[in-house]
Protein backbone atom coordinates (compact mmCIF):
# COMPACT_ATOMS: atom_id res chain seq x y z
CA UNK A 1 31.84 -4.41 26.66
CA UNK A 2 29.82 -6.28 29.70
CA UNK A 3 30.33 -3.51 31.64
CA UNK A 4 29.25 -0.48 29.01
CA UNK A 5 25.71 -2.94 28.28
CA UNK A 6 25.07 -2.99 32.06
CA UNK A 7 25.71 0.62 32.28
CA UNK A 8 23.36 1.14 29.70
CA UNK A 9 21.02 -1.23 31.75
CA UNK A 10 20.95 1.05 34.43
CA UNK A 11 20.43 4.36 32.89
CA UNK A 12 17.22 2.63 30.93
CA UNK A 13 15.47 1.58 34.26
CA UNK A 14 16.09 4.88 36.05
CA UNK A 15 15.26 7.04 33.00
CA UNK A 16 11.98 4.72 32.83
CA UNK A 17 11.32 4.85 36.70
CA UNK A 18 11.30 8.67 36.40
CA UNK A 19 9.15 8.83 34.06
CA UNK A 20 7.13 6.63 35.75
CA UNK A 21 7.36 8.61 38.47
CA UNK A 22 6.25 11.63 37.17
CA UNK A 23 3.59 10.26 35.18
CA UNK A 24 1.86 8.82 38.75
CA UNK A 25 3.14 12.58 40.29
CA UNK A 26 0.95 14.12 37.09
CA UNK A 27 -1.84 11.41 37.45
CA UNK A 28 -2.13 12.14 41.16
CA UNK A 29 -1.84 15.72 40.86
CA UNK A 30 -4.61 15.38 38.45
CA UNK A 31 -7.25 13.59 39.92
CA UNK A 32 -6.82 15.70 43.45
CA UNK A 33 -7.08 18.56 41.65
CA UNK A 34 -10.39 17.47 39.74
CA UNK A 35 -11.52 15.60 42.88
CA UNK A 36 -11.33 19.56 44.58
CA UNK A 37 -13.15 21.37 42.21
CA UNK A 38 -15.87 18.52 42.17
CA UNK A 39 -16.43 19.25 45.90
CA UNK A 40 -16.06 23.03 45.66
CA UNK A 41 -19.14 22.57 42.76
CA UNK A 42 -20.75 20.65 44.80
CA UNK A 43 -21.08 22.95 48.17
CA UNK A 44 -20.98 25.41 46.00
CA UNK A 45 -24.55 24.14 44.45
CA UNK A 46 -25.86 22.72 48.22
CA UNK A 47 -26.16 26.25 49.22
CA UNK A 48 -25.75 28.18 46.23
CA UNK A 49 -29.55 28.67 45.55
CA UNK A 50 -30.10 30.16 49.32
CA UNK A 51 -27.19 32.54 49.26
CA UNK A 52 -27.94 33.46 45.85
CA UNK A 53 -31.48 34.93 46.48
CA UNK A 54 -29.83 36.17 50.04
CA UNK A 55 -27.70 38.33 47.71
CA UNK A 56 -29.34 39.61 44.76
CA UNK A 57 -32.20 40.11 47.35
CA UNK A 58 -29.37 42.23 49.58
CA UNK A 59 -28.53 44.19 46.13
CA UNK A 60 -31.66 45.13 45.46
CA UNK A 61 -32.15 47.46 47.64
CA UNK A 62 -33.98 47.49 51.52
CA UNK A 63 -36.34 50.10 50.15
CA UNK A 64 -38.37 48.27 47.13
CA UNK A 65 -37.40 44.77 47.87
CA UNK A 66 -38.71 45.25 51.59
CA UNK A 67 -41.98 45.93 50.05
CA UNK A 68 -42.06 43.43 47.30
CA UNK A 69 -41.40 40.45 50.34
CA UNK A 70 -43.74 42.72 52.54
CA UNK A 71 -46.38 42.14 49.35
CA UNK A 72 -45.76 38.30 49.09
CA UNK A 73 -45.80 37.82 53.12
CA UNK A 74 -49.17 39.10 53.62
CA UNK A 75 -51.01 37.61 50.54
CA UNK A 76 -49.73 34.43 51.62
CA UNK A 77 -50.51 34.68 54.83
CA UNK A 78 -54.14 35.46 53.39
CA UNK A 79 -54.50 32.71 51.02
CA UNK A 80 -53.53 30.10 53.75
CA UNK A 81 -56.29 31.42 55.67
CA UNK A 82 -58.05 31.17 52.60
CA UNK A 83 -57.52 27.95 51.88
CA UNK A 84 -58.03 26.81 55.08
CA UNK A 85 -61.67 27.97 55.60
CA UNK A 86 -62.78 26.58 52.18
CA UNK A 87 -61.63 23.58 53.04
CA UNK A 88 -63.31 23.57 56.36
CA UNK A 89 -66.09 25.02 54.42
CA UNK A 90 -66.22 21.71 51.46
CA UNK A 91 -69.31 19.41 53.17
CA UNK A 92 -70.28 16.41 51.52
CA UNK A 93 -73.39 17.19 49.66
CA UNK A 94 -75.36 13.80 48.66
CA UNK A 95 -74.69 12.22 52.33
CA UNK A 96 -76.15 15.68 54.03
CA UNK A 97 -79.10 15.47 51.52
CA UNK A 98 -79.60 12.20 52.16
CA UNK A 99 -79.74 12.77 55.84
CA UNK A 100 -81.68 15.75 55.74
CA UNK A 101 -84.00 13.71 54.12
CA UNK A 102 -84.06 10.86 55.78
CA UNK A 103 -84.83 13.13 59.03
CA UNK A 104 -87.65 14.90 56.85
CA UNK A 105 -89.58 11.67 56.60
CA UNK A 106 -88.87 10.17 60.05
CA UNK A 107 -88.93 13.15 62.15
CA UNK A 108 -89.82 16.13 60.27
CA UNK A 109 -88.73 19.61 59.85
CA UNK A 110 -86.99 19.66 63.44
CA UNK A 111 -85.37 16.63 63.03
CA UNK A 112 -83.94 18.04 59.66
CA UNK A 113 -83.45 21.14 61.42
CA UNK A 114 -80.90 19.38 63.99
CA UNK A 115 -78.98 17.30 61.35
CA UNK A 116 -78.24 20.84 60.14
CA UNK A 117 -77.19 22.45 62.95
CA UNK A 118 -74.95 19.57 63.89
CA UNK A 119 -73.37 19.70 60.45
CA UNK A 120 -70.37 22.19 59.45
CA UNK A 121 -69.81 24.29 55.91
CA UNK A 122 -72.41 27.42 54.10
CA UNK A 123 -74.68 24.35 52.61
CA UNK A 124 -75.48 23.16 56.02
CA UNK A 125 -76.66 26.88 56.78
CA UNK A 126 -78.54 27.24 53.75
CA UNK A 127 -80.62 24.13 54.27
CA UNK A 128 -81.07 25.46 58.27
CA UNK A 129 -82.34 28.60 56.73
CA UNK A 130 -84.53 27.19 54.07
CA UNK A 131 -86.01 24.39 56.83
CA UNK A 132 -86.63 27.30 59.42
CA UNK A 133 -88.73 29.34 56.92
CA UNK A 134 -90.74 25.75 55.83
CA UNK A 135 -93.86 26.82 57.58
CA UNK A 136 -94.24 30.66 55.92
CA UNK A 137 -94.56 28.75 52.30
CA UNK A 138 -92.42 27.18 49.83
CA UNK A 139 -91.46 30.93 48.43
CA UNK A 140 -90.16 31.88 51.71
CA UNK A 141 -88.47 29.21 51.74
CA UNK A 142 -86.90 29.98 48.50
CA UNK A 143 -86.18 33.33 49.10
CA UNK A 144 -84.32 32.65 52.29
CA UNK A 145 -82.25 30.00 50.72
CA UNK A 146 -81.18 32.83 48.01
CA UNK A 147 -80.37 35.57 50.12
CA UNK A 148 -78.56 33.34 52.46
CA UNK A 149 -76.68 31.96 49.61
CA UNK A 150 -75.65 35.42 48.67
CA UNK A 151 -74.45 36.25 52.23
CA UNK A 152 -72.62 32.61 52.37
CA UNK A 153 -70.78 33.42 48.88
CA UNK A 154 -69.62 36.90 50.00
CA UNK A 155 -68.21 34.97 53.36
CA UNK A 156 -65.95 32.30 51.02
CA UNK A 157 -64.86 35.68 48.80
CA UNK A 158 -63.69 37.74 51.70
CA UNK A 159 -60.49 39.05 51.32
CA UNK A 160 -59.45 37.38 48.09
CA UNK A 161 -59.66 40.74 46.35
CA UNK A 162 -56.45 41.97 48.41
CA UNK A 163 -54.82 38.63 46.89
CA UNK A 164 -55.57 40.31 43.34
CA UNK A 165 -54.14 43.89 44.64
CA UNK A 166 -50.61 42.00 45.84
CA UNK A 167 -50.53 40.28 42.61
CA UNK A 168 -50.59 43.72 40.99
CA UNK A 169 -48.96 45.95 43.35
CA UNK A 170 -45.57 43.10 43.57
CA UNK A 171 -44.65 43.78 39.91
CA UNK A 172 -45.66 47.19 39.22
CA UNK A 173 -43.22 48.00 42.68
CA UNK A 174 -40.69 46.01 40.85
CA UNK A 175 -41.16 48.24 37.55
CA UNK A 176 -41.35 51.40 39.49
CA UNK A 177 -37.54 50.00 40.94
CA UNK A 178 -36.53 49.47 37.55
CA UNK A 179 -36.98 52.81 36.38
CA UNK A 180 -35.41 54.59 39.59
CA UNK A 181 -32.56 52.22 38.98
CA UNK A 182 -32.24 53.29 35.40
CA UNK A 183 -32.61 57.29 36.09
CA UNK A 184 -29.73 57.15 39.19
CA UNK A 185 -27.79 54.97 36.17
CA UNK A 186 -27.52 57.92 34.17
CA UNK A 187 -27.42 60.27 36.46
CA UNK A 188 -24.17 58.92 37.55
CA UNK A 189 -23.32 59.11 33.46
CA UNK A 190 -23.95 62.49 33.44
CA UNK A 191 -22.30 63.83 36.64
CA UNK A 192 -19.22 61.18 34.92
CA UNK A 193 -19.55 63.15 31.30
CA UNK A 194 -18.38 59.71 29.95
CA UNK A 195 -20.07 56.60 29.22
CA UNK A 196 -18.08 53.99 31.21
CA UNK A 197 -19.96 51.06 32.00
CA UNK A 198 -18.90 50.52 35.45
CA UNK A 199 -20.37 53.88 36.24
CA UNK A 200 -24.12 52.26 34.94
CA UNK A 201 -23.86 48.23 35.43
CA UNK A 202 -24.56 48.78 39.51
CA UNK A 203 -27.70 50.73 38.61
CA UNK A 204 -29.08 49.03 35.94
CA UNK A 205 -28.76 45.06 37.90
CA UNK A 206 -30.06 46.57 40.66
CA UNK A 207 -33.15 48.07 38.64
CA UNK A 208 -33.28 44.46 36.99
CA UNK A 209 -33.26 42.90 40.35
CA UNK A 210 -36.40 44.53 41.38
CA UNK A 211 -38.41 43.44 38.53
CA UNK A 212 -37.34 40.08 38.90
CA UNK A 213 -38.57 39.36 42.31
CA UNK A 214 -41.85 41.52 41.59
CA UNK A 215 -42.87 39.15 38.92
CA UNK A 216 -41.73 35.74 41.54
CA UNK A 217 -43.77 37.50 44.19
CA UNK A 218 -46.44 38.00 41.10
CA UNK A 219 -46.47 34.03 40.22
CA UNK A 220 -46.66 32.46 43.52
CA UNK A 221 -49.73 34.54 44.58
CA UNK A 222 -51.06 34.02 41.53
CA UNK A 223 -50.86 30.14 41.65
CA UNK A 224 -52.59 30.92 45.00
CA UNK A 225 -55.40 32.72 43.94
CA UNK A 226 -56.14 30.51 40.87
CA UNK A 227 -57.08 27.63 43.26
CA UNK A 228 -58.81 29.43 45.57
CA UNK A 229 -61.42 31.00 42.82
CA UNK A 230 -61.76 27.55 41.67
CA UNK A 231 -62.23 26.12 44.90
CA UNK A 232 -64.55 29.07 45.79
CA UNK A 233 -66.69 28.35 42.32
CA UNK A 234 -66.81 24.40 43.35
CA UNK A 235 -68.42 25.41 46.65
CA UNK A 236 -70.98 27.90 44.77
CA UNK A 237 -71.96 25.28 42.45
CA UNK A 238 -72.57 22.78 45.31
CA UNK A 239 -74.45 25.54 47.17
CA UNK A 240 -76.90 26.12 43.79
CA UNK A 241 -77.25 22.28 43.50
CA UNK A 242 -78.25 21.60 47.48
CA UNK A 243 -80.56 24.84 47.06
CA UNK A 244 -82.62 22.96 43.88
CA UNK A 245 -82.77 19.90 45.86
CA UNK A 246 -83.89 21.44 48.66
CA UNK A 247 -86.93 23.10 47.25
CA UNK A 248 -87.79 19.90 45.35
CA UNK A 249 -87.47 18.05 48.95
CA UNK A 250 -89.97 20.31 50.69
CA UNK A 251 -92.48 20.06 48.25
CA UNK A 252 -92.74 16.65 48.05
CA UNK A 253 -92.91 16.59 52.08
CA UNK A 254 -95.80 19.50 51.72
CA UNK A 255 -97.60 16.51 49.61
């Protein structure tokens, strides 16, 4: 009887050690397996984004996709240039009019003359322009200061409009690869005579593809373009402020 009880003994620890066992075997088995695919997500989203666009830019096409990225390439490469000559261009208004007329009443129209010349931006040049036409009257110097203005504004607006034709042109290319995409889609249906849609899917995501990056090419410029207007309509309004104050600063030095 002892020895049937510790037989019995026996088979209940090794029966529970197995399972045990494979329990810990699952358990393990487990967690490496969720421990892989957590690293395979995460390289998988380090440089998914990157090889993503590499490929559905790859799919596209080389013909309308080259001139989609040839579209966003050189209107960003114009509103940098943009941007960086309006901001060279922003002058601080109420410290130049204050020295322009601090030199007016200490030194004159030269003096004021030379605080422009030494000063950088279109307002600085208006006020040169206005001061050098002082002596011909108060409506030369007015109509200086306007037609200068005018040549100043066209100088902060040059090239922007090719910024607009990019934002245009980047879509409707993207469109124009949509429908080409859709018309060799069925073309491949008809020379087929059956609608599979294998035969179509390569088409039409390619035609989809195009439009896609047309309208990404369409937003970023745009973004681009919106604040350079703006910073192009802060200048002009700074430009028709200094011009007022300017006129009211030579008459009172005529008195």
């Amino acid at each position: 009887m002892k020895r049937l009880f510790s037989i019995l003994a026996i088979a209940s620890t090794m029966a529970f050690g197995t399972v045990n066992a494979t329990t810990i075997a699952n358990t393990s088995t487990a967690t490496t397996v969720t421990t892989t695919i957590q690293e395979e997500a995460a390289a998988e989203e380090s440089v998914g984004f990157h090889q993503e666009l590499k490929k559905r830019f790859i799919e596209g096409g080389p013909g309308f996709m080259g001139i989609v990225l040839l579209c966003l390439i050189l209107g960003l490469a114009i509103a940098i240039e943009r941007i960086i000559f309006l901001n060279l261009s922003t002058t601080n208004t109420k410290k130049l009019t204050q020295s322009v007329e601090d030199a007016l009443s200490s030194g004159g129209v030269e003096a004021a003359k030379e605080v422009c010349r030494n000063t950088k931006g279109p307002i600085a040049s208006i006020y040169y322009q206005g001061l050098d036409r002082t002596d011909e009257g108060i409506e030369a110097a007015e109509k200086a200061v306007v037609a200068y203005g005018g040549v100043q504004m066209g100088q902060l607006e040059k090239n922007v409009s090719w910024i607009s034709l990019f934002i245009a042109l980047a879509p409707m290319l993207g469109f124009m690869g949509t429908v080409i995409g859709m018309i060799q889609a069925f073309d491949k249906i008809e020379a087929a005579g059956d609608m599979n849609p294998s035969l179509v899917a390569g088409g039409i995501k390619v035609a989809l593809l195009t439009t896609v990056f047309g309208l990404v090419v369409a937003i970023i410029l745009q973004i681009f373009y919106n604040y350079i207007i703006a910073k192009i309509d802060s200048i002009v309004n700074d430009m028709e402020d200094a011009s007022i104050t300017l006129m009211d600063l030579l008459i009172r030095h005529k008195k």
